[in-house]
N, C-alpha and C. Protein backbone atom coordinates (compact mmCIF):
# COMPACT_ATOMS: atom_id res chain seq x y z
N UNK A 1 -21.61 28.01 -15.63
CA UNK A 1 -21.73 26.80 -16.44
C UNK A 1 -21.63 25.58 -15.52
N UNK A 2 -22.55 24.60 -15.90
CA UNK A 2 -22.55 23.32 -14.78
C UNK A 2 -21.97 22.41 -15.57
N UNK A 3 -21.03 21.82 -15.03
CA UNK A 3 -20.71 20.19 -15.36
C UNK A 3 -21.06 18.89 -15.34
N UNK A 4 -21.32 18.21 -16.52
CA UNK A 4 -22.27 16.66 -15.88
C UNK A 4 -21.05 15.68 -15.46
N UNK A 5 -20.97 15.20 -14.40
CA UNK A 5 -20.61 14.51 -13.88
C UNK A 5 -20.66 12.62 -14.59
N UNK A 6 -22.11 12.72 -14.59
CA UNK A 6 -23.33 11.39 -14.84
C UNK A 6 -24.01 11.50 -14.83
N UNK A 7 -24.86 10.91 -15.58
CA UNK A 7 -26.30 10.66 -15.90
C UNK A 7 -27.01 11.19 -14.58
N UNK A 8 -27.55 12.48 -14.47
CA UNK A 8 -28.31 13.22 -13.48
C UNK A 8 -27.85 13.66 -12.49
N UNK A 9 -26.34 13.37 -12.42
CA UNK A 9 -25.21 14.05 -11.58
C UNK A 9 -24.46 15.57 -12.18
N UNK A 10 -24.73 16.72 -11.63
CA UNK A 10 -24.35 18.11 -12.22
C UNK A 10 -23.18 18.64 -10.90
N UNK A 11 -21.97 19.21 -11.45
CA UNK A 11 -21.37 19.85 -10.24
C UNK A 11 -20.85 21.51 -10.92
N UNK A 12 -20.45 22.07 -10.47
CA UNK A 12 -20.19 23.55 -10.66
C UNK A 12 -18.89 23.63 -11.18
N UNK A 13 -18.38 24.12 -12.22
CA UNK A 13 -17.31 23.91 -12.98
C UNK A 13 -15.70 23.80 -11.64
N UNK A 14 -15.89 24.91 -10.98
CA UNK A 14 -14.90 25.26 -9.91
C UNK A 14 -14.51 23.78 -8.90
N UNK A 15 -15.78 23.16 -8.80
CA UNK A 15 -15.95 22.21 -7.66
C UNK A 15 -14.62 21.27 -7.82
N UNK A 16 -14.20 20.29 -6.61
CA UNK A 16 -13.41 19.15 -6.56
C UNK A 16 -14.27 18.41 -6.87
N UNK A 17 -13.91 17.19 -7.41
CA UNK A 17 -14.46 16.16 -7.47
C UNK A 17 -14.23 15.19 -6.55
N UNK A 18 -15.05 14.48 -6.14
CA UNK A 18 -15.30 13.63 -5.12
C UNK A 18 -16.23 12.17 -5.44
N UNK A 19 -15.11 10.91 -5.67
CA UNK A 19 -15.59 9.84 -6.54
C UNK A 19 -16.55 9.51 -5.18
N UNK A 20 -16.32 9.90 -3.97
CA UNK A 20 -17.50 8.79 -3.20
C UNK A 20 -18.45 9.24 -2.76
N UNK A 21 -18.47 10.67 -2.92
CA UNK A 21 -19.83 10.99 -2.79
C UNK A 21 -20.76 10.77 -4.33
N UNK A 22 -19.97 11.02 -5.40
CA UNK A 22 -20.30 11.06 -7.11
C UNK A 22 -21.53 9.47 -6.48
N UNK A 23 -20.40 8.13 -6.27
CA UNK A 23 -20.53 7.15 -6.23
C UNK A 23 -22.11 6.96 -5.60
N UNK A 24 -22.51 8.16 -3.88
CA UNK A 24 -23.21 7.50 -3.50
C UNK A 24 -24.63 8.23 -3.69
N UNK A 25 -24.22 9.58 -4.67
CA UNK A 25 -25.22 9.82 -5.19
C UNK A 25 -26.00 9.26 -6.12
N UNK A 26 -24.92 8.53 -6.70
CA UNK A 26 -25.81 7.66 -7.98
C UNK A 26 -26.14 6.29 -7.83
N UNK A 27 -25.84 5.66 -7.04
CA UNK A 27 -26.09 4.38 -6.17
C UNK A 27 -26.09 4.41 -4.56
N UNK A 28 -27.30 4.77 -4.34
CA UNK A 28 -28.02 5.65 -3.13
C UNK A 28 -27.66 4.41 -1.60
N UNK A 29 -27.79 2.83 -1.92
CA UNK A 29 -27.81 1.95 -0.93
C UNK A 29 -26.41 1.57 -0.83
N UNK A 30 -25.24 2.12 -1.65
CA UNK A 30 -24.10 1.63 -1.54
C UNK A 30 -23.32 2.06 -0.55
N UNK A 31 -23.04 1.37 0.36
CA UNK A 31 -22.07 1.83 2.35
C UNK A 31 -20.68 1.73 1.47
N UNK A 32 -20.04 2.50 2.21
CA UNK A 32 -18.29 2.37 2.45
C UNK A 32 -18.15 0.90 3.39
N UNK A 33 -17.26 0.44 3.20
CA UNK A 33 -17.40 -0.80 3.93
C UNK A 33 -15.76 -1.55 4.08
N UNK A 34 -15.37 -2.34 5.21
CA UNK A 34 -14.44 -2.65 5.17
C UNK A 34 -13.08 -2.45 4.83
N UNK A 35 -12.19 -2.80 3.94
CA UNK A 35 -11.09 -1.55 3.55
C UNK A 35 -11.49 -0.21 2.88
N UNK A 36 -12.24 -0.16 2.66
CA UNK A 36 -12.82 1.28 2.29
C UNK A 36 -13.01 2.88 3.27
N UNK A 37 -13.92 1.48 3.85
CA UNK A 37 -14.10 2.00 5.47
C UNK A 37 -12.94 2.54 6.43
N UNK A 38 -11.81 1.60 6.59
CA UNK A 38 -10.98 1.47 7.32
C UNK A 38 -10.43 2.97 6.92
N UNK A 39 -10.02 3.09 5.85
CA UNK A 39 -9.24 4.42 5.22
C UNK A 39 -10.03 5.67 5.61
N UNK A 40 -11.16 5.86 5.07
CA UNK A 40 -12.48 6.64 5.89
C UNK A 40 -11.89 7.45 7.03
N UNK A 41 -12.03 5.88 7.85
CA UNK A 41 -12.12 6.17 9.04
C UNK A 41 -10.44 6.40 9.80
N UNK A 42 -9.59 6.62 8.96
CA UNK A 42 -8.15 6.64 9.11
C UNK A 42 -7.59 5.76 10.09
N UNK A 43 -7.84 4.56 10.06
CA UNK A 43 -7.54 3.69 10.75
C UNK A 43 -6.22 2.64 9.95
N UNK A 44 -5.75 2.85 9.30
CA UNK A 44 -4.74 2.46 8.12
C UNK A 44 -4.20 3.40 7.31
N UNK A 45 -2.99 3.29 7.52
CA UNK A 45 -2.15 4.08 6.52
C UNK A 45 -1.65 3.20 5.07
N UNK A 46 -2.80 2.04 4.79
CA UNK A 46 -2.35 1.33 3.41
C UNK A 46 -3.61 1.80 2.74
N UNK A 47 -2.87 1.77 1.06
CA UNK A 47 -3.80 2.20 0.40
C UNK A 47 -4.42 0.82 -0.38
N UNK A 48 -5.45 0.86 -0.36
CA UNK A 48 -6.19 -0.45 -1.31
C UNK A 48 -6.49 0.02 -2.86
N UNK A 49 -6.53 -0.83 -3.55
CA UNK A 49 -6.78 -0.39 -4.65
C UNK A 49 -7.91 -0.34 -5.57
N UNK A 50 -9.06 -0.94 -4.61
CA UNK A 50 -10.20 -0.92 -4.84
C UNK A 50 -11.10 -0.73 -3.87
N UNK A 51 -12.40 0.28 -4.16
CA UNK A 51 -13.41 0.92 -3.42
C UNK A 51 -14.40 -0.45 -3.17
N UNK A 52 -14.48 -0.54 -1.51
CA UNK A 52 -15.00 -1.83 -1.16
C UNK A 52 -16.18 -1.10 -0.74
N UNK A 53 -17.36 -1.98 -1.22
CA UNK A 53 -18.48 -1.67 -0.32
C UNK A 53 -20.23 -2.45 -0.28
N UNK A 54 -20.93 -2.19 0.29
CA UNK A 54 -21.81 -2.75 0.56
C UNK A 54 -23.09 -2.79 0.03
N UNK A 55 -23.97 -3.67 -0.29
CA UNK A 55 -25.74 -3.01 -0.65
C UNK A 55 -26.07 -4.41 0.21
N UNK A 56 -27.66 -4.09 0.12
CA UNK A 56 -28.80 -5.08 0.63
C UNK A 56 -28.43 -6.42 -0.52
N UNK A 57 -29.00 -7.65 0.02
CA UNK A 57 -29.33 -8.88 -1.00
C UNK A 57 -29.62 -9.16 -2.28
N UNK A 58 -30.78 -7.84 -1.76
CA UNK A 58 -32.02 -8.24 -2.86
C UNK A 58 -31.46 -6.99 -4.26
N UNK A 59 -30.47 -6.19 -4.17
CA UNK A 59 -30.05 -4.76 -4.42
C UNK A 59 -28.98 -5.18 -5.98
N UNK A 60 -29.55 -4.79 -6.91
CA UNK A 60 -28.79 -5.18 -8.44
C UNK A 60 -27.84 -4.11 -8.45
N UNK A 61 -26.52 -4.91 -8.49
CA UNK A 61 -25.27 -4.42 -8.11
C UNK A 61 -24.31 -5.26 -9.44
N UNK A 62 -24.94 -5.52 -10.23
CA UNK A 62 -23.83 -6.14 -11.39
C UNK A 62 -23.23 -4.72 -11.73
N UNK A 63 -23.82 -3.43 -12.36
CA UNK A 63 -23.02 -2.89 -12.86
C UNK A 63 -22.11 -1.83 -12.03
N UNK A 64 -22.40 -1.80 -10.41
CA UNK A 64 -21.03 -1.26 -9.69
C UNK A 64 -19.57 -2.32 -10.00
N UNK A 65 -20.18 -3.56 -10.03
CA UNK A 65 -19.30 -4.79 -10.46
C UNK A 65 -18.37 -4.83 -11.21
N UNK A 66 -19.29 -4.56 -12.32
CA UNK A 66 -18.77 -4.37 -14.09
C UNK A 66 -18.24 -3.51 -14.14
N UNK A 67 -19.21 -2.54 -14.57
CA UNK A 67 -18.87 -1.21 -15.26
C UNK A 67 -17.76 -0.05 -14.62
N UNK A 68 -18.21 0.03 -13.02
CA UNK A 68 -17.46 0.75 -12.17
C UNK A 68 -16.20 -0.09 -11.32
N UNK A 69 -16.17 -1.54 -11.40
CA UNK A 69 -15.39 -2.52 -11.06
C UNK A 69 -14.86 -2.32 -9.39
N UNK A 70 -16.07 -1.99 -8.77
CA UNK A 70 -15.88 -2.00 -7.34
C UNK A 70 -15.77 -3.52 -6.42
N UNK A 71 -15.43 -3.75 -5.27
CA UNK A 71 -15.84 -4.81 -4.58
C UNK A 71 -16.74 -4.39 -3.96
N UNK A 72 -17.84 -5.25 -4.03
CA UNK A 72 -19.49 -5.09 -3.65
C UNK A 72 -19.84 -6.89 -2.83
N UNK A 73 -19.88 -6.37 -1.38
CA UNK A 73 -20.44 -7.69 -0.90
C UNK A 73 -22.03 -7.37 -0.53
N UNK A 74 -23.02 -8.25 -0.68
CA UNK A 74 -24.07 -8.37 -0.60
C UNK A 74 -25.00 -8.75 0.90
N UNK A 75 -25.28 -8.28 1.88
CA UNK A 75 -25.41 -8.84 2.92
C UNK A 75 -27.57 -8.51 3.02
N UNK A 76 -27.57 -9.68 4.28
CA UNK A 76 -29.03 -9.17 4.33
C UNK A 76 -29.56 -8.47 5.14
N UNK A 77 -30.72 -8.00 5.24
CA UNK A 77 -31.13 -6.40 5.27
C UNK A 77 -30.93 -5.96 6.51
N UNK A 78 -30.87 -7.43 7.90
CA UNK A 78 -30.29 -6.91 9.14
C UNK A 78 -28.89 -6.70 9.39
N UNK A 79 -28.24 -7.14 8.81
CA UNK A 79 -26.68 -6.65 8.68
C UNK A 79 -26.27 -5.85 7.97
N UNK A 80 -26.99 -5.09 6.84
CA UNK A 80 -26.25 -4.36 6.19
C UNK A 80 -26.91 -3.07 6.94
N UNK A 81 -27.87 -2.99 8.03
CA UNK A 81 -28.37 -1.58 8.70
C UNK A 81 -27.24 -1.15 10.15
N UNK A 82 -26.39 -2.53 10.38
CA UNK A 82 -25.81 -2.42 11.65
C UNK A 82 -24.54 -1.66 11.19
N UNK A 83 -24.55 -0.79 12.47
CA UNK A 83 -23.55 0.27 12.22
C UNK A 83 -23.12 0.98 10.88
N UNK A 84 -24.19 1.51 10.83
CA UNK A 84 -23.98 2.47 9.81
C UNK A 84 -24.27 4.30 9.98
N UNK A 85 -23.34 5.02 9.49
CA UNK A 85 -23.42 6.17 9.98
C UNK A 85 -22.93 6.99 9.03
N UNK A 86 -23.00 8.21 9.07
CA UNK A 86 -22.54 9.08 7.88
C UNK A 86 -21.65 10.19 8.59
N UNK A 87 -20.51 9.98 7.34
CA UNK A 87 -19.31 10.84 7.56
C UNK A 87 -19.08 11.59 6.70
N UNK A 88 -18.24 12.78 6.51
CA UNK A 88 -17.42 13.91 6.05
C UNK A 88 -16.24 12.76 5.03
N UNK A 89 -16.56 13.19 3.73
CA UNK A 89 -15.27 12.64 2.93
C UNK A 89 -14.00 13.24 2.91
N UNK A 90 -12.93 12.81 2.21
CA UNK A 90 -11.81 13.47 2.21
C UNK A 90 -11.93 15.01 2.02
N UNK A 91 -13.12 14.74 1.03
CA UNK A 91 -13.29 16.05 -0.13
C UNK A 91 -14.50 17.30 0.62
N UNK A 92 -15.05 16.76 1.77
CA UNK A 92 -16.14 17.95 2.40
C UNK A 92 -17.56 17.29 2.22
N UNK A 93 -17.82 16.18 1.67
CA UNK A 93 -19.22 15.89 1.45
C UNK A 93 -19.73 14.36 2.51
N UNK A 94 -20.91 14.79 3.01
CA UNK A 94 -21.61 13.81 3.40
C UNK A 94 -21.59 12.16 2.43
N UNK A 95 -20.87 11.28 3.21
CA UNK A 95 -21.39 9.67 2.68
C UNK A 95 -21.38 8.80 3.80
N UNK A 96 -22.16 7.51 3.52
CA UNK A 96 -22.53 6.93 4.30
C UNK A 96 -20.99 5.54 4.44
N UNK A 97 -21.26 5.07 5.85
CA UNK A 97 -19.90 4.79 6.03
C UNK A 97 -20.16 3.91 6.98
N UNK A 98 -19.82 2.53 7.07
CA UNK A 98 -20.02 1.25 8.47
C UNK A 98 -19.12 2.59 9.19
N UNK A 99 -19.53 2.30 10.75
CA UNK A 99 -18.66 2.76 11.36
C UNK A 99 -17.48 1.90 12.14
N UNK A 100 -16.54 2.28 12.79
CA UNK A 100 -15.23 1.53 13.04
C UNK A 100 -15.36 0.56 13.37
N UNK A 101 -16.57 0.27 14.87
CA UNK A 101 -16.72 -0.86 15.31
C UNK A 101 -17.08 -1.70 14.43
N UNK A 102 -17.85 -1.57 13.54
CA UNK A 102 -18.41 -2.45 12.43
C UNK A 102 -17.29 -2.83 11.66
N UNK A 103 -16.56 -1.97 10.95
CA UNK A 103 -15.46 -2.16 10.24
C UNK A 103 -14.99 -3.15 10.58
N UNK A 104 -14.36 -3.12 11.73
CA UNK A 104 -13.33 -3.80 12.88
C UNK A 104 -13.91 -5.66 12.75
N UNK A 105 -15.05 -5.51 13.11
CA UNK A 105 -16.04 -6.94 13.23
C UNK A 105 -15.95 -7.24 11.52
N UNK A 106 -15.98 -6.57 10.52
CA UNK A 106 -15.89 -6.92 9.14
C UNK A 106 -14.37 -7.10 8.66
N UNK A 107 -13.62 -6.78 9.37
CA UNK A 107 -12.05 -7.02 8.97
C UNK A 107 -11.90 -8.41 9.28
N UNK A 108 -12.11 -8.13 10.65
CA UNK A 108 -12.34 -9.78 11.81
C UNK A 108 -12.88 -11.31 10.32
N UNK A 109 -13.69 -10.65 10.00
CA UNK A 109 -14.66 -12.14 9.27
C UNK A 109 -13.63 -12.43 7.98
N UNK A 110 -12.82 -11.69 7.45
CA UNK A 110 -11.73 -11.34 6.37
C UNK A 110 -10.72 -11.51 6.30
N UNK A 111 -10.44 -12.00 7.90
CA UNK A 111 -8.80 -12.02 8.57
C UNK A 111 -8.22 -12.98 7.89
N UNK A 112 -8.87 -14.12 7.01
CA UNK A 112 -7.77 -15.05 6.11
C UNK A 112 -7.33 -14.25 4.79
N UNK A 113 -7.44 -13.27 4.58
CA UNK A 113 -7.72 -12.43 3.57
C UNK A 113 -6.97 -11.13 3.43
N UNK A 114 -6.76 -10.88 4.33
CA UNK A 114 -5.96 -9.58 4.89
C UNK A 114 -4.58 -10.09 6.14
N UNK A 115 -3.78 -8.96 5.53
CA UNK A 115 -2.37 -9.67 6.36
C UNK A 115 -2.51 -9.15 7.53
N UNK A 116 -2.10 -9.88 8.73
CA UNK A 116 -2.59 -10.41 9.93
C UNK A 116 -1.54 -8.66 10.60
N UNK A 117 -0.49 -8.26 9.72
CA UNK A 117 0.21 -7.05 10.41
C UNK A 117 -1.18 -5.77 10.34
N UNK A 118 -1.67 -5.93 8.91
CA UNK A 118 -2.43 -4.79 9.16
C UNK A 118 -3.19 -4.46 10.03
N UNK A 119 -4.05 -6.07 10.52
CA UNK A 119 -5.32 -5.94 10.99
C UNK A 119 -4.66 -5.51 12.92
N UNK A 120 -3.13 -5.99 12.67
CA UNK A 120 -2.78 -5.56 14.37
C UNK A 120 -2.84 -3.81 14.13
N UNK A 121 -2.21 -3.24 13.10
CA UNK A 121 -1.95 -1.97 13.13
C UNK A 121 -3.30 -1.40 13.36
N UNK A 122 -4.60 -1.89 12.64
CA UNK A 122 -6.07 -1.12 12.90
C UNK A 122 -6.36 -0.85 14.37
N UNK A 123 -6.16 -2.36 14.62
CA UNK A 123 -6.64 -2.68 16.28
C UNK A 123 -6.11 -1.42 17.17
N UNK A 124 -4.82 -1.28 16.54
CA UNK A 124 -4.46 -0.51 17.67
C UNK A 124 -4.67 0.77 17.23
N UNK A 125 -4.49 1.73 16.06
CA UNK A 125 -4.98 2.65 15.78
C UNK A 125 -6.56 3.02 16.58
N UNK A 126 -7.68 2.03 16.89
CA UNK A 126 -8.87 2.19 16.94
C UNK A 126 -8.78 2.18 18.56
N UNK A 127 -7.57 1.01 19.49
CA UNK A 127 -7.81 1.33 20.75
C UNK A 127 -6.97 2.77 21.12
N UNK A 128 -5.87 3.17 20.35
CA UNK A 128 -5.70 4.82 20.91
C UNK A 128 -6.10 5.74 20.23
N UNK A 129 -7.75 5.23 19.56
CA UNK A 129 -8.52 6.80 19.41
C UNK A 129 -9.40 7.28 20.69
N UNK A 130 -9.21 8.34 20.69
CA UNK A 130 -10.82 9.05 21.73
C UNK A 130 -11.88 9.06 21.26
N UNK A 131 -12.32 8.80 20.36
CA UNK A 131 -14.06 7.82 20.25
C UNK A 131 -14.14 6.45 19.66
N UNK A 132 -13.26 5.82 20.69
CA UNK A 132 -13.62 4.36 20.78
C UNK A 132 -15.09 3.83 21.22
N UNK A 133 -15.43 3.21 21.22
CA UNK A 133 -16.83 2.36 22.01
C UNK A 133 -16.85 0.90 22.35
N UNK A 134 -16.19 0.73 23.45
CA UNK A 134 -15.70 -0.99 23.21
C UNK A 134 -17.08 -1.41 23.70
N UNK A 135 -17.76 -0.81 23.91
CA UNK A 135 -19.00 -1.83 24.67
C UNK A 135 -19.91 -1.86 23.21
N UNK A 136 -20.08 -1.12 22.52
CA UNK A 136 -20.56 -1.47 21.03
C UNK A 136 -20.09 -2.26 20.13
N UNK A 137 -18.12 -2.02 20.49
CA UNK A 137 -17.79 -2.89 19.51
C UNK A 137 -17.47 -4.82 19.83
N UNK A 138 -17.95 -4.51 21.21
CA UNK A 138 -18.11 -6.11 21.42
C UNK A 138 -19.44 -6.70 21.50
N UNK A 139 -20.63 -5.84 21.51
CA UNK A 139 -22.16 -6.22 21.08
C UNK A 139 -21.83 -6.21 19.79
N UNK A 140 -21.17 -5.95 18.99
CA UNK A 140 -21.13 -5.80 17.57
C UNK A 140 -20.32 -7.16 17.68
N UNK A 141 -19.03 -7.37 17.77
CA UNK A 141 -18.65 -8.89 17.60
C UNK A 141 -19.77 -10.20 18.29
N UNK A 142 -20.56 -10.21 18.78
CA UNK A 142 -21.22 -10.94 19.14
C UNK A 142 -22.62 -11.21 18.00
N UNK A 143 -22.82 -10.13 17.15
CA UNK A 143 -23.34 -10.46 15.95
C UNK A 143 -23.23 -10.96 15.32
N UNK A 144 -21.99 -10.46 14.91
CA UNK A 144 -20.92 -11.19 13.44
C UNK A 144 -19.85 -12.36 14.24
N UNK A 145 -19.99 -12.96 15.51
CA UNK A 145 -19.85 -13.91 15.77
C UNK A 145 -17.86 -13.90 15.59
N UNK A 146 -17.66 -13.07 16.53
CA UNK A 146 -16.04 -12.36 16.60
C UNK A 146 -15.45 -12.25 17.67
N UNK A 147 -16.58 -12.48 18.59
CA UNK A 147 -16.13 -11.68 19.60
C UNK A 147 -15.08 -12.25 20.56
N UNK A 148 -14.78 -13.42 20.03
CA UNK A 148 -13.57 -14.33 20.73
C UNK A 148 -12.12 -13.38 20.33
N UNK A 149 -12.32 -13.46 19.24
CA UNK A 149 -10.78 -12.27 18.39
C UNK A 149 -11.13 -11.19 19.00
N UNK A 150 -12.24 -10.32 19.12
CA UNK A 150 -11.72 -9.17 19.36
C UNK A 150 -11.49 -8.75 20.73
N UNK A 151 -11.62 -9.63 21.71
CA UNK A 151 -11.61 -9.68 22.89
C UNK A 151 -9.91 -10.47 23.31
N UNK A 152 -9.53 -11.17 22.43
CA UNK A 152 -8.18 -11.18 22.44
C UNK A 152 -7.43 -9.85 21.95
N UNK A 153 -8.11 -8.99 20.99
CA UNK A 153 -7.01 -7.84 20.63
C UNK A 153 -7.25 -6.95 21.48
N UNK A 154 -8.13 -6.95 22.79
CA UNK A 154 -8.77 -5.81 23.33
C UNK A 154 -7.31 -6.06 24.33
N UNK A 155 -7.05 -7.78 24.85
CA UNK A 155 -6.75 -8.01 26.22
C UNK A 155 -4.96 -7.71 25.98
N UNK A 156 -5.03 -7.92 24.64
CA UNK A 156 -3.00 -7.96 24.42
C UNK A 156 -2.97 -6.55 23.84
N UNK A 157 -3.83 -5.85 23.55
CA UNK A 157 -3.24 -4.18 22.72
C UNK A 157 -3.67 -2.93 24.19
N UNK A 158 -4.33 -3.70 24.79
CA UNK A 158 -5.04 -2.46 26.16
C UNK A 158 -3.75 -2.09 27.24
């Protein structure tokens, strides 16, 4: 016996459920993004209380808004392709996901927004992982126009 999930979403009675893959099956352009991301990518041990994430400009996103009451920022079509990559969810399934460096440069633009302890705890979580990429993630701050901050957290957390 199959289970409907959603509207054209079916899973196998036995299965876990898994809201972010559910999520990115049924809203195909929607990224993990920023605190969303961050967790993802286990770079924070805080929990947020809302699923943050991303589409294109031009991309009708009222009812992730509404109905599903996500945070949905809107970016345009060359920024919302940078650093993006697909990861393994909590739950075993493929979704698409900014990756850290990106994250990192999207925390950066947020920093009035987010308390200034967390964003030290990321920094450093991300400089003592073994797949860091600082040479990406400072072509990446030079996009998003960061790269002054993150080159200060590189010089006081290294």
């Amino acid at each position: 016996m199959i289970k409907r999930v959603s509207r054209g979403i079916y899973s196998l009675p036995n299965s876990i459920d898994d809201p972010y893959y559910e999520l990115q099956l049924k809203y195909q352009k929607l990224v993990y993004y920023q605190e969303t991301a961050l967790s993802l990518h286990n770079l924070t041990d805080v929990t947020f209380s809302k699923i943050t994430g991303t589409v294109p400009k031009n991309y009708n996103y009222h009812y992730l808004v509404k109905e599903i009451r996500l945070n949905v920022v809107r970016v345009n079509s060359k920024r919302y392709e940078i650093g993006v990559e697909q990861i393994m969810s909590p739950f075993g399934n493929k979704i698409t996901v900014t990756n850290k460096e990106r994250t990192l440069c999207d925390i950066l633009l947020k920093r009035r927004q987010i308390d200034v302890r967390i964003i030290n705890v990321v920094f450093k979580y991300y400089l003592n992982s073994l797949d860091k990429d600082l040479n990406i993630l400072v072509r990446y701050a030079k996009i998003f126009k960061v790269e002054r901050l993150v080159r200060n957290y590189i010089e006081v957390l290294l």
